[in-house]
Protein backbone atom coordinates (compact mmCIF):
# COMPACT_ATOMS: atom_id res chain seq x y z
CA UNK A 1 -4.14 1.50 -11.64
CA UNK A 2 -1.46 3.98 -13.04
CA UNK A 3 0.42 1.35 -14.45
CA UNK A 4 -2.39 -0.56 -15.61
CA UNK A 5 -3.71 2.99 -17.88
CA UNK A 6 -0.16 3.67 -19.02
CA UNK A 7 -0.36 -0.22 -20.49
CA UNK A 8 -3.86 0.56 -22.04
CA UNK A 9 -2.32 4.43 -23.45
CA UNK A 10 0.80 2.16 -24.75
CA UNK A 11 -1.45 -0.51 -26.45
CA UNK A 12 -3.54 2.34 -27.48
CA UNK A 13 -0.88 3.87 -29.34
CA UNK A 14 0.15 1.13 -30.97
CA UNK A 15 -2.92 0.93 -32.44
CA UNK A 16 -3.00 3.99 -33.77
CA UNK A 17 0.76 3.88 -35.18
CA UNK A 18 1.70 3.27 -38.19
CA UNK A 19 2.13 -1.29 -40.72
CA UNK A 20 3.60 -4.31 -40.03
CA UNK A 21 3.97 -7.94 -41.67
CA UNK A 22 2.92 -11.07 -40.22
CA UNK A 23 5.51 -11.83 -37.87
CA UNK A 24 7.96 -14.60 -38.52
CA UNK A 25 7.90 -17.64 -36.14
CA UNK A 26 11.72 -17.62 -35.77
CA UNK A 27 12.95 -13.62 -36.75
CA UNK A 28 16.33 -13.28 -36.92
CA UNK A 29 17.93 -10.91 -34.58
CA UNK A 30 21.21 -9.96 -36.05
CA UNK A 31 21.04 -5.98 -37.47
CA UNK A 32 20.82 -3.52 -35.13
CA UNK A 33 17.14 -2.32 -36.72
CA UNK A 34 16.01 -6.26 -35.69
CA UNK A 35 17.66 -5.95 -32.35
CA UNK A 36 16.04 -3.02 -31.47
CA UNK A 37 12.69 -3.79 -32.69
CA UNK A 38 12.99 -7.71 -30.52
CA UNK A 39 14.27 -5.29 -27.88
CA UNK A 40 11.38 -2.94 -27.52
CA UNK A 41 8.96 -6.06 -28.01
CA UNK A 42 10.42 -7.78 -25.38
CA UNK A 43 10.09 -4.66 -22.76
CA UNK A 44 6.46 -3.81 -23.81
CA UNK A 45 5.63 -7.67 -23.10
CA UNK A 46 7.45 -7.61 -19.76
CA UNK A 47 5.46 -4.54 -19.22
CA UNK A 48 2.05 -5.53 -19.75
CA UNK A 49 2.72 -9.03 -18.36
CA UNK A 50 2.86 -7.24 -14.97
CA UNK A 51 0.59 -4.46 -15.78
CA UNK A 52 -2.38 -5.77 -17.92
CA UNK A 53 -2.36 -9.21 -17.15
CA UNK A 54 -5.89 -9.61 -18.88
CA UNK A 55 -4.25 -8.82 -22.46
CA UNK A 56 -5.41 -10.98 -25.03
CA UNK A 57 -2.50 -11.33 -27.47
CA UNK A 58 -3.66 -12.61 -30.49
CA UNK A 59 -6.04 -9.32 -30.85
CA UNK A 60 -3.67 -6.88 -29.23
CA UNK A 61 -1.26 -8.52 -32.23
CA UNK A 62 -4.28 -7.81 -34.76
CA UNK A 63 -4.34 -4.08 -33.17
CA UNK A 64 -0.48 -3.93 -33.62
CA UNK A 65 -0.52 -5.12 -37.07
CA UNK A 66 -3.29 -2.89 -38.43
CA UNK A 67 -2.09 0.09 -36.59
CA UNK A 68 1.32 -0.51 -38.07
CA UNK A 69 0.09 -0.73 -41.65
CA UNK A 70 -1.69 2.71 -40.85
CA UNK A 71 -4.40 1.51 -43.52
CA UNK A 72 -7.62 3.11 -40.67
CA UNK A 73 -10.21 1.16 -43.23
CA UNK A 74 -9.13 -2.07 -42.12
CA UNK A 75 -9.11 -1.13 -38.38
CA UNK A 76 -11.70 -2.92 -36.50
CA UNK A 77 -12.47 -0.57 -33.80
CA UNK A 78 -12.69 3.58 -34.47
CA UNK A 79 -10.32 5.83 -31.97
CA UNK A 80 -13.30 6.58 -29.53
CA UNK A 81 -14.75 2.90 -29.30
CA UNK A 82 -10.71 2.27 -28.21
CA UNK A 83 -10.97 4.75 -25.51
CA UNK A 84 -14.24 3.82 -24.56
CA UNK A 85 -13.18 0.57 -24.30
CA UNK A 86 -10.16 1.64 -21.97
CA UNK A 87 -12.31 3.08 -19.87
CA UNK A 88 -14.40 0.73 -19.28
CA UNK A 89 -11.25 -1.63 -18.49
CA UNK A 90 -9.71 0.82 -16.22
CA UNK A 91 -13.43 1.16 -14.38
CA UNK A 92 -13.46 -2.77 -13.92
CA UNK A 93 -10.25 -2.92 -13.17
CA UNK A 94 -11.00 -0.20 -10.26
CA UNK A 95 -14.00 -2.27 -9.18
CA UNK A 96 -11.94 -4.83 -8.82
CA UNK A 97 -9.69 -3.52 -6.63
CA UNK A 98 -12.19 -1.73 -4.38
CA UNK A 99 -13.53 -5.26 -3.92
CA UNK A 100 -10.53 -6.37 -3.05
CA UNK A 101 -9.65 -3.59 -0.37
CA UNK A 102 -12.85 -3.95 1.63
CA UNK A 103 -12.61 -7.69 1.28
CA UNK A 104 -9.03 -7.62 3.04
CA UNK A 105 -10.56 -4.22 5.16
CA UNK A 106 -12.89 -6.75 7.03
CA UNK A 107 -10.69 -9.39 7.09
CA UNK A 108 -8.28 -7.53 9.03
CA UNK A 109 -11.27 -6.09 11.20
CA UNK A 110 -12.05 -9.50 12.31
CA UNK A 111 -8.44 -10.70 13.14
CA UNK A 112 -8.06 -7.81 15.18
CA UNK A 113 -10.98 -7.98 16.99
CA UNK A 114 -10.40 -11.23 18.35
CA UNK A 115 -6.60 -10.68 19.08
CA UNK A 116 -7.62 -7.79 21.41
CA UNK A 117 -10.49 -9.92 22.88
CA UNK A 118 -7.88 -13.01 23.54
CA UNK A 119 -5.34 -9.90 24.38
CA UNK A 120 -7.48 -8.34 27.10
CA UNK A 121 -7.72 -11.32 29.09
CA UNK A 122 -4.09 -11.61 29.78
CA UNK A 123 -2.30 -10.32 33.05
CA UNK A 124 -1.57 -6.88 32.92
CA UNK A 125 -3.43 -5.83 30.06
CA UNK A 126 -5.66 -2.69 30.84
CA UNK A 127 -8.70 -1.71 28.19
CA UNK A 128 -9.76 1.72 27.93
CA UNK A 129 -13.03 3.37 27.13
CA UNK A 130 -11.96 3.41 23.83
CA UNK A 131 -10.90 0.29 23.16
CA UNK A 132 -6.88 1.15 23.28
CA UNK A 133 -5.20 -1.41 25.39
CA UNK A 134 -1.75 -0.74 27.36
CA UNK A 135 0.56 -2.96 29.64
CA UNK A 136 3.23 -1.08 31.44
CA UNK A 137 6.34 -2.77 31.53
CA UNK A 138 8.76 -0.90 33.39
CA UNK A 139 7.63 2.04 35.42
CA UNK A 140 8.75 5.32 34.83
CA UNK A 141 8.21 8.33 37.72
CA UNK A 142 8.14 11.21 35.94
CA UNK A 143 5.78 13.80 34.72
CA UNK A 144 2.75 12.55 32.30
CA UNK A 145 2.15 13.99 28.84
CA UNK A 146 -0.87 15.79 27.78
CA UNK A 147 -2.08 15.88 24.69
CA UNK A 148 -0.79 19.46 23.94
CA UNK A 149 2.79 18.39 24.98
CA UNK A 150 5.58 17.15 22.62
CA UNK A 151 7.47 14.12 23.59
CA UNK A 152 10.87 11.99 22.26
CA UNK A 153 10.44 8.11 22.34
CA UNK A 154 11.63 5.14 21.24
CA UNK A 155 9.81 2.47 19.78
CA UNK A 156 9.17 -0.75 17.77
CA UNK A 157 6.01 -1.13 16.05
CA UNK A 158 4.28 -4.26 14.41
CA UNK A 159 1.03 -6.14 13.38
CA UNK A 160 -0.54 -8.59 15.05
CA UNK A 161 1.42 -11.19 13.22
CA UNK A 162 4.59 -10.12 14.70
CA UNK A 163 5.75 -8.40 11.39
CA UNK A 164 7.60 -5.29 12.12
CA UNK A 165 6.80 -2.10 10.01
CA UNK A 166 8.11 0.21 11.64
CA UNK A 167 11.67 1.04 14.67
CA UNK A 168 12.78 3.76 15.83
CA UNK A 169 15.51 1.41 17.65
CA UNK A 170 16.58 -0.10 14.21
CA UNK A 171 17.30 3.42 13.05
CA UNK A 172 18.81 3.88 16.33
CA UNK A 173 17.20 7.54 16.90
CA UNK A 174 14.80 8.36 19.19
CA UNK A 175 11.91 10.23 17.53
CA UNK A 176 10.16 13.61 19.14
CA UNK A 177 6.47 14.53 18.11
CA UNK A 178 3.40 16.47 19.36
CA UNK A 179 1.19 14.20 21.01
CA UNK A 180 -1.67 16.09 18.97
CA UNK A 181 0.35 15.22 15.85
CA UNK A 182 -0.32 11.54 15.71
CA UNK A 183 -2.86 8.66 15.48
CA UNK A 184 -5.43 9.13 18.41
CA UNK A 185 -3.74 5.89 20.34
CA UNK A 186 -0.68 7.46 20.13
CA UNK A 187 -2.45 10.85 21.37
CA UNK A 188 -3.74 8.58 24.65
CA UNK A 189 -1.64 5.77 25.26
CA UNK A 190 1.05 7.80 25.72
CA UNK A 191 -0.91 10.14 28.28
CA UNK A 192 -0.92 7.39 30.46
CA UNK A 193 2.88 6.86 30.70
CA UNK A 194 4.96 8.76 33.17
CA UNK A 195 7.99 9.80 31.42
CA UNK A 196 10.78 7.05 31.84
CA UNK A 197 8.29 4.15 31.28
CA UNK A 198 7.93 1.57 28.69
CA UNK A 199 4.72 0.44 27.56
CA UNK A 200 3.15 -1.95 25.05
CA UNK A 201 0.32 -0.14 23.05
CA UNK A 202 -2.52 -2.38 21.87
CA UNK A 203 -4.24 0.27 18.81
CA UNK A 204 -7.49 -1.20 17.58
CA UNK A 205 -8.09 0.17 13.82
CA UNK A 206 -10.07 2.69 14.60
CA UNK A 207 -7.45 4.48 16.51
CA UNK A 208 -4.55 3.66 13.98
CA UNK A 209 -4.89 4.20 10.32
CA UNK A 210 -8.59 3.20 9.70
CA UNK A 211 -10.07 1.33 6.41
CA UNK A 212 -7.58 3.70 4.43
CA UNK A 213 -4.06 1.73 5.93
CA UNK A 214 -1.21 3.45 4.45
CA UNK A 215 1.90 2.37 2.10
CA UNK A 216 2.77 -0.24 5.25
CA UNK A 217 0.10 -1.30 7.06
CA UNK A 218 -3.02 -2.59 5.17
CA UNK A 219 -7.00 -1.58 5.82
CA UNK A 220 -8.31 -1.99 9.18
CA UNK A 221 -4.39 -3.48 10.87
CA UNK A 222 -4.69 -3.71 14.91
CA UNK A 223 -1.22 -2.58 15.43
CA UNK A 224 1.35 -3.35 18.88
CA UNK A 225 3.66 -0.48 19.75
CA UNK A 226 6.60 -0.80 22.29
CA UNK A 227 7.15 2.36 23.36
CA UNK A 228 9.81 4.36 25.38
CA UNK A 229 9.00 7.57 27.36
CA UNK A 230 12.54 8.96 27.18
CA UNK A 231 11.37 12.56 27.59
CA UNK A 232 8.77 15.36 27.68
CA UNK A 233 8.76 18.68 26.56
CA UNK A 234 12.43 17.61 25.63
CA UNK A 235 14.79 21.12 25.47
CA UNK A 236 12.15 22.91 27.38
């Protein structure tokens, strides 16, 4: 949406500037005034390609043209009805997208749903009260976490398509956290690992990252964690 109101400011502007002539169907592009002006069309149409995709040239060309000329008599829309109009794009355009993120929200609600429902049923998979599901695969035997303690893992995350977002074991360090400092099936899953286990974390959305997602994982993801007890209370 940033992108898409700098576009409208840009087009805006232009509107307002100063006058041009009808632009030739083959310009030349040989001075450096006629290189710079191609230039600086050629970015602001790259620009709102991506950004305002809903631009309809030959008016935003009539806009250029009488802004250009800076003759306001033969402008077809006052400064506020431009604005107005802006807003009411960037409102739409907001709509739009709001649409769009519930639409994929529930989408991703109902793929997780029945990937923990097929996921429950296999061997070794355990389902909490809360929904979390966990399958130990290599015990550890020492001390278990509680939610006030701080703890160093390793561990691999990814969605239920497999996709990894996320490895502490790419990066090759462990990480260390507060186990009151993460999402809440982080907080529990890891309660019920004695320290020198491995686990697999099954985290519905609602103990993850929600409707909201963040900048990796999208509205409503189920997520998969392999996870690595290396320590607790590590330095203590």
């Amino acid at each position: 949406m940033k992108k898409t109101l700098i576009a409208l400011t840009v087009a805006g502007a232009l509107a307002g500037c100063s006058s041009a002539q009808d632009t030739p169907s083959t310009p030349d592009v040989e001075t450096t005034d006629q290189k710079v002006s191609y230039g600086m069309g050629l970015i602001m149409g790259e620009r709102m390609g991506n950004d305002l995709p809903d631009l309809q040239m030959d008016q935003f060309l009539q806009g250029f043209q009488h802004g250009h000329a800076g003759d306001e008599e033969q402008n077809l829309m006052s400064r506020e009805e431009v604005q107005e109009a802006m807003m009411a794009y960037q409102a739409q355009m907001q709509e739009q997208a709001g649409a769009q993120q519930q639409e994929l929200a529930q989408k991703n609600l109902e793929a997780g749903q029945t990937f923990l429902a097929d996921n429950a049923e296999r061997e070794g998979v355990q389902t909490t009260d809360s929904g979390l599901q966990y399958e130990i695969i290599e015990d550890g035997n020492g001390d278990m976490p509680t939610a006030e303690d701080r703890v160093r893992v390793h561990y691999t995350g990814e969605l239920i398509s497999g996709e990894v977002f996320d490895s502490s074991r790419e990066r090759g360090e462990p990480v260390t956290f507060g186990l009151n400092q993460v999402i809440p099936g982080w907080t529990e899953g890891l309660q019920l690992m004695p320290e020198g286990s491995r686990a697999k974390l099954y985290i519905p959305a609602d103990l993850a990252y929600g409707p909201g997602g963040n900048q990796r994982i999208g509205p409503n993801e189920t997520l998969v964690f392999d996870v690595e007890l290396l320590e607790v209370n590590p330095g203590s």
